[in-house]
Protein backbone atom coordinates (compact mmCIF):
# COMPACT_ATOMS: atom_id res chain seq x y z
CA UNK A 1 24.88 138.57 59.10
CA UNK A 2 22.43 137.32 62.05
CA UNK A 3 19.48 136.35 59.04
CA UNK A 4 22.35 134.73 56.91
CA UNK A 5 23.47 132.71 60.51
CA UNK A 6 19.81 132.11 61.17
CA UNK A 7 19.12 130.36 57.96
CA UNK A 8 22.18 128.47 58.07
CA UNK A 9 20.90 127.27 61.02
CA UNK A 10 17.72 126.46 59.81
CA UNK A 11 18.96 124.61 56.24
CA UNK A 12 21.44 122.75 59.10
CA UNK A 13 18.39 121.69 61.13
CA UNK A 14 16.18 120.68 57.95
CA UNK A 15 19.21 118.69 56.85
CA UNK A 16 20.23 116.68 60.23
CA UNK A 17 16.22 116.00 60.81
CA UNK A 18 16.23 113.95 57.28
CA UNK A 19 18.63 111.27 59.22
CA UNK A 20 16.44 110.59 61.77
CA UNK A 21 13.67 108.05 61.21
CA UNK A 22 10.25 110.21 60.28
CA UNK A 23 8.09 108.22 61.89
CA UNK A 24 9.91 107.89 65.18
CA UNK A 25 10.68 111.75 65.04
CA UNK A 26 7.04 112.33 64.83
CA UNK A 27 6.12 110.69 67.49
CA UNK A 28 8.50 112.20 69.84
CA UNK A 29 8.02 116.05 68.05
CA UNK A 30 4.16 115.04 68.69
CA UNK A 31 4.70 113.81 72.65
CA UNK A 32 6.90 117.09 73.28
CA UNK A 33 4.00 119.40 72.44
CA UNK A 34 1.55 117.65 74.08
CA UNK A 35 3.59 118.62 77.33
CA UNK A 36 4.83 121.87 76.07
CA UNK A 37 1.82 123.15 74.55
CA UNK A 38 -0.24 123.98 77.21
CA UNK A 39 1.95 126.26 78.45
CA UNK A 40 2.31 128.51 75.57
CA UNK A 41 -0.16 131.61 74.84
CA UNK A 42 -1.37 130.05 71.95
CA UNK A 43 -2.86 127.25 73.84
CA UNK A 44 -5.37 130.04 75.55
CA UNK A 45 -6.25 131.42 71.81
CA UNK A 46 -6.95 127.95 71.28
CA UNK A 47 -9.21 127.18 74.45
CA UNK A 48 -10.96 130.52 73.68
CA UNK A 49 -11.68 129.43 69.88
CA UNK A 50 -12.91 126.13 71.07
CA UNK A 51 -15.16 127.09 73.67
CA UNK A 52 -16.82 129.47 71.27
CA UNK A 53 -17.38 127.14 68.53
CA UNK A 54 -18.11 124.30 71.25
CA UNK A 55 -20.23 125.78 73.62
CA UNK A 56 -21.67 122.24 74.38
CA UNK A 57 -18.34 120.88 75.20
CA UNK A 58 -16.52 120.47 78.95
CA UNK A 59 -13.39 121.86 79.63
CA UNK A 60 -11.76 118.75 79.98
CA UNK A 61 -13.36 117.79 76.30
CA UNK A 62 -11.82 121.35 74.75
CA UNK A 63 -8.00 120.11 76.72
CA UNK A 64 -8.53 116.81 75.19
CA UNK A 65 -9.08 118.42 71.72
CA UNK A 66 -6.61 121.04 72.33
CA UNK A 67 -3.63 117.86 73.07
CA UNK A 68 -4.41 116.41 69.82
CA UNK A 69 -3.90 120.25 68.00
CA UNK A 70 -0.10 120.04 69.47
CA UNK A 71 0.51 116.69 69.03
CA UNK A 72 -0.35 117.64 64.80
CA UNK A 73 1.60 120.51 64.69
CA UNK A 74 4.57 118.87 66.56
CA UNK A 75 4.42 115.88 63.67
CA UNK A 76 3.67 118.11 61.14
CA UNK A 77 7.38 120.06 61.68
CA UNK A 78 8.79 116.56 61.76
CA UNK A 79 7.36 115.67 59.28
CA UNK A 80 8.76 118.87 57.01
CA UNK A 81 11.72 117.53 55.88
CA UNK A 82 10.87 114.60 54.75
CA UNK A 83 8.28 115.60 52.28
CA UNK A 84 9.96 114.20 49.37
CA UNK A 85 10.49 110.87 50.51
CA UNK A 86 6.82 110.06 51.11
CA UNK A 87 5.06 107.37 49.41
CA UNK A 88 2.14 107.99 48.04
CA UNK A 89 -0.18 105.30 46.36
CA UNK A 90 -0.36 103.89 43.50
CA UNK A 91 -2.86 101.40 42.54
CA UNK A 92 -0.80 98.87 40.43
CA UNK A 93 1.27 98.29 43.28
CA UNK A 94 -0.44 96.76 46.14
CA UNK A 95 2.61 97.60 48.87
CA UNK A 96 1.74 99.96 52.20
CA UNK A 97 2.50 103.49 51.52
CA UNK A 98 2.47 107.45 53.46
CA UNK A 99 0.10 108.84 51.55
CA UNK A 100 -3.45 107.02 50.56
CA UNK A 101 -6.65 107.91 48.69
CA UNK A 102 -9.98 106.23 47.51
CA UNK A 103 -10.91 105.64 43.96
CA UNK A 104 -12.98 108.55 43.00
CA UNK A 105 -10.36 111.03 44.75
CA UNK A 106 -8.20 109.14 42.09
CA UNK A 107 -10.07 109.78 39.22
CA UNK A 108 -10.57 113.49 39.85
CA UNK A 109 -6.65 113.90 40.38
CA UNK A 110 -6.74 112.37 37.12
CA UNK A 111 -9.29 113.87 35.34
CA UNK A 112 -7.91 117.14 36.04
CA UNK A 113 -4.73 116.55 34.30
CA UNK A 114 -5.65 114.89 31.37
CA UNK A 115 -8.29 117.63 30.47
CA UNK A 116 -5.83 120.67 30.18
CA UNK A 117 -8.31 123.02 31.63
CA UNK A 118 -7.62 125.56 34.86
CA UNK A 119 -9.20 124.68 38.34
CA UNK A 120 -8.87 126.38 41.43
CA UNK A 121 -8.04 124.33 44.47
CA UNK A 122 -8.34 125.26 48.13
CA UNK A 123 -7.08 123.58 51.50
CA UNK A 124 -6.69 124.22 54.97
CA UNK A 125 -4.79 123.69 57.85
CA UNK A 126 -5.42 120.32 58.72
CA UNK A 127 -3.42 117.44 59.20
CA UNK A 128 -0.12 118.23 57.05
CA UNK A 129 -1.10 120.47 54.69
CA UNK A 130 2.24 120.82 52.75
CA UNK A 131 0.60 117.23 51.17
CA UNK A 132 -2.52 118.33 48.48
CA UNK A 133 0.66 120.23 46.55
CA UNK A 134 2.98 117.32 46.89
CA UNK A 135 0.06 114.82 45.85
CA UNK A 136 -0.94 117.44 42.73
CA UNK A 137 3.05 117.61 41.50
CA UNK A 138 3.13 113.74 41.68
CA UNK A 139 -0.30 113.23 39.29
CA UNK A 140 1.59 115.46 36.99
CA UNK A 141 -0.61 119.00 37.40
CA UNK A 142 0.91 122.01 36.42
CA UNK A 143 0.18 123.34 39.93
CA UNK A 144 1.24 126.65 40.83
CA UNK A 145 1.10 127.02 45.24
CA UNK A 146 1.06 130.26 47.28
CA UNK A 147 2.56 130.85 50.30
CA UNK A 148 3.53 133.03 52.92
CA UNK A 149 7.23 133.44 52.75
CA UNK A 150 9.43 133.27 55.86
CA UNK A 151 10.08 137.33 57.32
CA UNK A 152 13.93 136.10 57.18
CA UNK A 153 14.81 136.11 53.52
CA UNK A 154 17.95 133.08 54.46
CA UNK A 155 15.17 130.96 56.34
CA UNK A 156 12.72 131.66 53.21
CA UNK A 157 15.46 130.56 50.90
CA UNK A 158 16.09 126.98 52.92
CA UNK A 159 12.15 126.42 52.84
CA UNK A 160 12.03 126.64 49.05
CA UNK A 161 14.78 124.59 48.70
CA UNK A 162 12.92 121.46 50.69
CA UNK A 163 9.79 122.25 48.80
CA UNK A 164 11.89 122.60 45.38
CA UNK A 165 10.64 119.70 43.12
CA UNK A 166 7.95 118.43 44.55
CA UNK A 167 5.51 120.57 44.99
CA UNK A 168 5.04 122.36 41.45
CA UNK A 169 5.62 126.44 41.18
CA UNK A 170 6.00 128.37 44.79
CA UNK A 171 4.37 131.54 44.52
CA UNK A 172 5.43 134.00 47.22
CA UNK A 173 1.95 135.88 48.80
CA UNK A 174 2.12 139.79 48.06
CA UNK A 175 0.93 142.37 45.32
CA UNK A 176 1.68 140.15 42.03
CA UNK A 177 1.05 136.83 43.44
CA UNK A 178 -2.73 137.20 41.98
CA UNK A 179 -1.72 138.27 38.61
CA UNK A 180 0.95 135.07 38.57
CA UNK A 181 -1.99 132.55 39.63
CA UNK A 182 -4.20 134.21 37.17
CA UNK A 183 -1.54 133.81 34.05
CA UNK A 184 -1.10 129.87 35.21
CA UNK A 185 -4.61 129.38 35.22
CA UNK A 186 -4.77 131.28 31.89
CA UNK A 187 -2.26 128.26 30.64
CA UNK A 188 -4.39 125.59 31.82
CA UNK A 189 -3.02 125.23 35.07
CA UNK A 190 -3.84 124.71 38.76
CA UNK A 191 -3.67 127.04 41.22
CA UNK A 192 -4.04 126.23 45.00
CA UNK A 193 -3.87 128.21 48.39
CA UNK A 194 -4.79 128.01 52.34
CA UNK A 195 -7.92 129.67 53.05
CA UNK A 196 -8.58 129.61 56.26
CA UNK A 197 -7.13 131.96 58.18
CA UNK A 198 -8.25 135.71 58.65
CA UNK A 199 -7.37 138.21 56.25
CA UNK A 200 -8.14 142.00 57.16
CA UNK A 201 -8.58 142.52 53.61
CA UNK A 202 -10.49 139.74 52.73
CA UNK A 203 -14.86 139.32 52.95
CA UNK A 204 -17.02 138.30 55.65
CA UNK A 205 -18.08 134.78 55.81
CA UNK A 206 -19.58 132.70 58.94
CA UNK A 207 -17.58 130.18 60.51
CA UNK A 208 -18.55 127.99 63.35
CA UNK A 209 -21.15 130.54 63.58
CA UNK A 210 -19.49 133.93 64.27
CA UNK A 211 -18.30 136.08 61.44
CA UNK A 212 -14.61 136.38 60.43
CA UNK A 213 -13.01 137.70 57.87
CA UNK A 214 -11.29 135.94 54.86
CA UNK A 215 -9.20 136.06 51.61
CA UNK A 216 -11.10 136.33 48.70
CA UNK A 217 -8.46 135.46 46.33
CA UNK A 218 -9.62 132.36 44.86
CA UNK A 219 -12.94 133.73 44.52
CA UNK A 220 -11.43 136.47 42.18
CA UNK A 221 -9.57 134.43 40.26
CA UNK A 222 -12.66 132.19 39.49
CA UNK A 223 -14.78 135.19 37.94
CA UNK A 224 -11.95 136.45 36.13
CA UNK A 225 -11.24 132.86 34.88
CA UNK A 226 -14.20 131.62 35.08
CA UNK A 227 -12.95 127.47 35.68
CA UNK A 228 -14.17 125.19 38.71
CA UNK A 229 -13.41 124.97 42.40
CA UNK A 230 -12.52 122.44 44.42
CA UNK A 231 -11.25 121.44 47.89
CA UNK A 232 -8.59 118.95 48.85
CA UNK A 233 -8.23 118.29 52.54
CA UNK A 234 -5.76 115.58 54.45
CA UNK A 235 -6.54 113.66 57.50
CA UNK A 236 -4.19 112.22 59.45
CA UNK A 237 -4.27 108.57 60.26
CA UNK A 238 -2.44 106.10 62.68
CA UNK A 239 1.28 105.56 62.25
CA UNK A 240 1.95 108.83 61.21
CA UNK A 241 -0.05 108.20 57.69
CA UNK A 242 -2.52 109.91 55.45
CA UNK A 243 -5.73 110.16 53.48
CA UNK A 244 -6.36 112.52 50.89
CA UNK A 245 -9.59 113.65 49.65
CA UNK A 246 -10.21 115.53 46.48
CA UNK A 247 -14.35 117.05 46.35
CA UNK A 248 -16.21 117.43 43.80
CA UNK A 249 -16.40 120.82 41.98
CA UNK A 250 -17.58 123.35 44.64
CA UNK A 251 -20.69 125.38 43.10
CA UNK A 252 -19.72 129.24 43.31
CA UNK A 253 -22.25 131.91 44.13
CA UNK A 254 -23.52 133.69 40.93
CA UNK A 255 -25.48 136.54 40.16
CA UNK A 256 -28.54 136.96 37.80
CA UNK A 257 -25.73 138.31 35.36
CA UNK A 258 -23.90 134.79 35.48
CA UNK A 259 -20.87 136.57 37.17
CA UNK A 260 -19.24 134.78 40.31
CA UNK A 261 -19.97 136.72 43.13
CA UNK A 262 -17.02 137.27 45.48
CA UNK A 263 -18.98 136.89 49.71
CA UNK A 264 -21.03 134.10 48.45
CA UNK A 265 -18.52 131.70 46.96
CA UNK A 266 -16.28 132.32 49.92
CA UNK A 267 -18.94 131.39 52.27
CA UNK A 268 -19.79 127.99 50.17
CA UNK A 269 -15.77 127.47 50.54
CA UNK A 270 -15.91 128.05 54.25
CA UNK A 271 -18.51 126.03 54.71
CA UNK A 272 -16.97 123.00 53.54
CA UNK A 273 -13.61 123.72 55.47
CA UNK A 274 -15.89 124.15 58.45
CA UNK A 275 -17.60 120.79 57.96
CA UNK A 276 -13.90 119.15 57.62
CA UNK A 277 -12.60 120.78 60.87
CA UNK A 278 -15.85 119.40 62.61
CA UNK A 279 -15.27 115.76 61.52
CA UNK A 280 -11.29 116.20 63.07
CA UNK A 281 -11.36 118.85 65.40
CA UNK A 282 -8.09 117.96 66.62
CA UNK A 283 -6.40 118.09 63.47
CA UNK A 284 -7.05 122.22 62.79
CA UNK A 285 -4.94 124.87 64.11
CA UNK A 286 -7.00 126.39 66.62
CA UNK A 287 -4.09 128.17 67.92
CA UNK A 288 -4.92 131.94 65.60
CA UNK A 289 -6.45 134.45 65.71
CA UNK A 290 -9.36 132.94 63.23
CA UNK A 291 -12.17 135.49 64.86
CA UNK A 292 -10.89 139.13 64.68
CA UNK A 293 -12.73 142.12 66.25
CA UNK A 294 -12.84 143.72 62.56
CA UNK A 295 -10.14 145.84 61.50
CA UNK A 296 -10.46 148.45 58.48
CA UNK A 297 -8.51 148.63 55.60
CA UNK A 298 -6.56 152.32 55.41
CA UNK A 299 -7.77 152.25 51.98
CA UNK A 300 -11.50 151.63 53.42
CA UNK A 301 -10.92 154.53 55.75
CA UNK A 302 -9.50 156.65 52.72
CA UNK A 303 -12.61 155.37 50.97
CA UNK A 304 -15.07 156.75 54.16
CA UNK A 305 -12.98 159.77 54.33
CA UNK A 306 -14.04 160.84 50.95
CA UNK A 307 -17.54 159.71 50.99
CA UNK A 308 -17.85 161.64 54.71
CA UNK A 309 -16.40 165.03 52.63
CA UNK A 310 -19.25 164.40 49.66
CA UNK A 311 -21.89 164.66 52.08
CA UNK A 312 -20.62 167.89 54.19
């Protein structure tokens, strides 16, 4: 009864935010975490991040940063439920619009539709990054998303609904998500995920210099599929706008076999998220647990278990 009441609640909220003005709600959801922020824990996960991967910056310089980290994630839950009624260019009509994008991000939007083939896309947290989805769905991919689903089944339901329609196929994280992404990329489809956030099960890459641990998913996919990678970030831009930015196919790490090999593309991947997050700093959410003293795996320990009772 309380998750049914909670996610009433929640589909409510989503509901009365879409008659407020977005832009104006932004702003003010953007202001309020500036001032609340700080005095959250998160905001000293955040400091502690910074200072590590900014060892050259002041204090004041990491707070200044740190501002700009609440001030996106306040617009970015404004922003939420109004994903649908963004604008997003189009360039036979001259008229200002949410969402922008140069010519050759464009032509690779394109370029992937028209050609039928499977590609692998990857984002991070930066900006809003509901948008690469929303901006796929609108060239007219077959784009298939994963997510993390809500832990309250009501709430879950009321964020699939706002997503519903514009975003392509939701595919809820857990044991048969990879075996759904595979079968869409199998159909000529796209697939696209998050990747920057730690994953106890994932590989070791470097990031800002210091090893953490990440999902390897998309580098699985692409040696059992074998089709291209590619990133799509979005920056945020005065009056509560954006730019999009489609790359050019990422090269993946391969072996003398040919096969993709799983640490190596992961690290090419996180090195181009890491170069993003460097150009906007403010834009990332700094506020995890990116850098993870690492944990291991029960089935690793399983694995050690048995190797430890070969040996004796």
């Amino acid at each position: 009864m309380l998750d049914a009441a909670v996610g009433k609640l929640a589909a409510l909220g989503l509901r009365g935010l879409r008659r407020f003005d977005r832009k104006r709600t932004a702003d003010f959801a953007g202001r309020f975490l500036r001032q609340i922020g700080p005095w959250l824990p998160e905001h000293k996960v955040g400091r502690t991040n910074l200072q590590a991967a900014y060892p050259e910056k002041s204090p004041a310089e990491v707070e200044q940063i740190l501002r700009g980290v609440w001030d996106n994630l306040g617009r970015f839950g404004a922003e939420f439920a109004h994903l649908d009624r963004l604008t997003i260019h189009d360039p036979r009509d001259p008229k200002p619009c949410d969402i922008e994008f140069d010519h050759e991000t464009r032509v690779r939007f394109e370029t992937i539709r028209d050609s039928g083939k499977p590609v692998l896309m990857f984002a991070a947290h930066l900006g809003n990054w509901e948008l690469p989805a929303l901006v796929a769905h609108h060239y007219g991919l077959k784009v298939s998303v994963l997510y993390r689903r809500p832990n309250l089944p009501s709430v879950a339901d009321a964020v699939v609904d706002m997503r519903a329609g514009c975003m392509g196929t939701l595919v809820a994280s857990g044991t048969e998500a990879p075996f759904v992404l595979a079968k869409a990329l199998e159909e000529g489809g796209v697939a696209g995920m998050l990747v920057d956030q730690h994953d106890r099960r994932g590989v070791d890459v470097e990031f800002f210099g210091r090893a953490a641990r990440t999902s390897a998913l998309i580098a699985r996919l692409a040696r059992q599929v074998d089709c291209p990678i590619q990133g799509v970030r979005v920056i945020r831009l005065p009056d509560n706008r954006f730019r999009i930015e489609l790359t050019e196919r990422i090269a993946a790490a391969r072996a003398a076999s040919g096969e993709i090999g799983i640490e190596g593309t992961m690290q090419a991947i996180t090195s181009v998220i890491e170069s993003w997050v460097r150009e906007h700093p403010e834009q990332w959410l700094w506020l995890h647990q990116r850098w993870r003293a690492h944990e291991i795996h029960p089935r690793e320990k399983y694995r050690q278990a048995l190797a430890v009772g070969r040996q004796s």
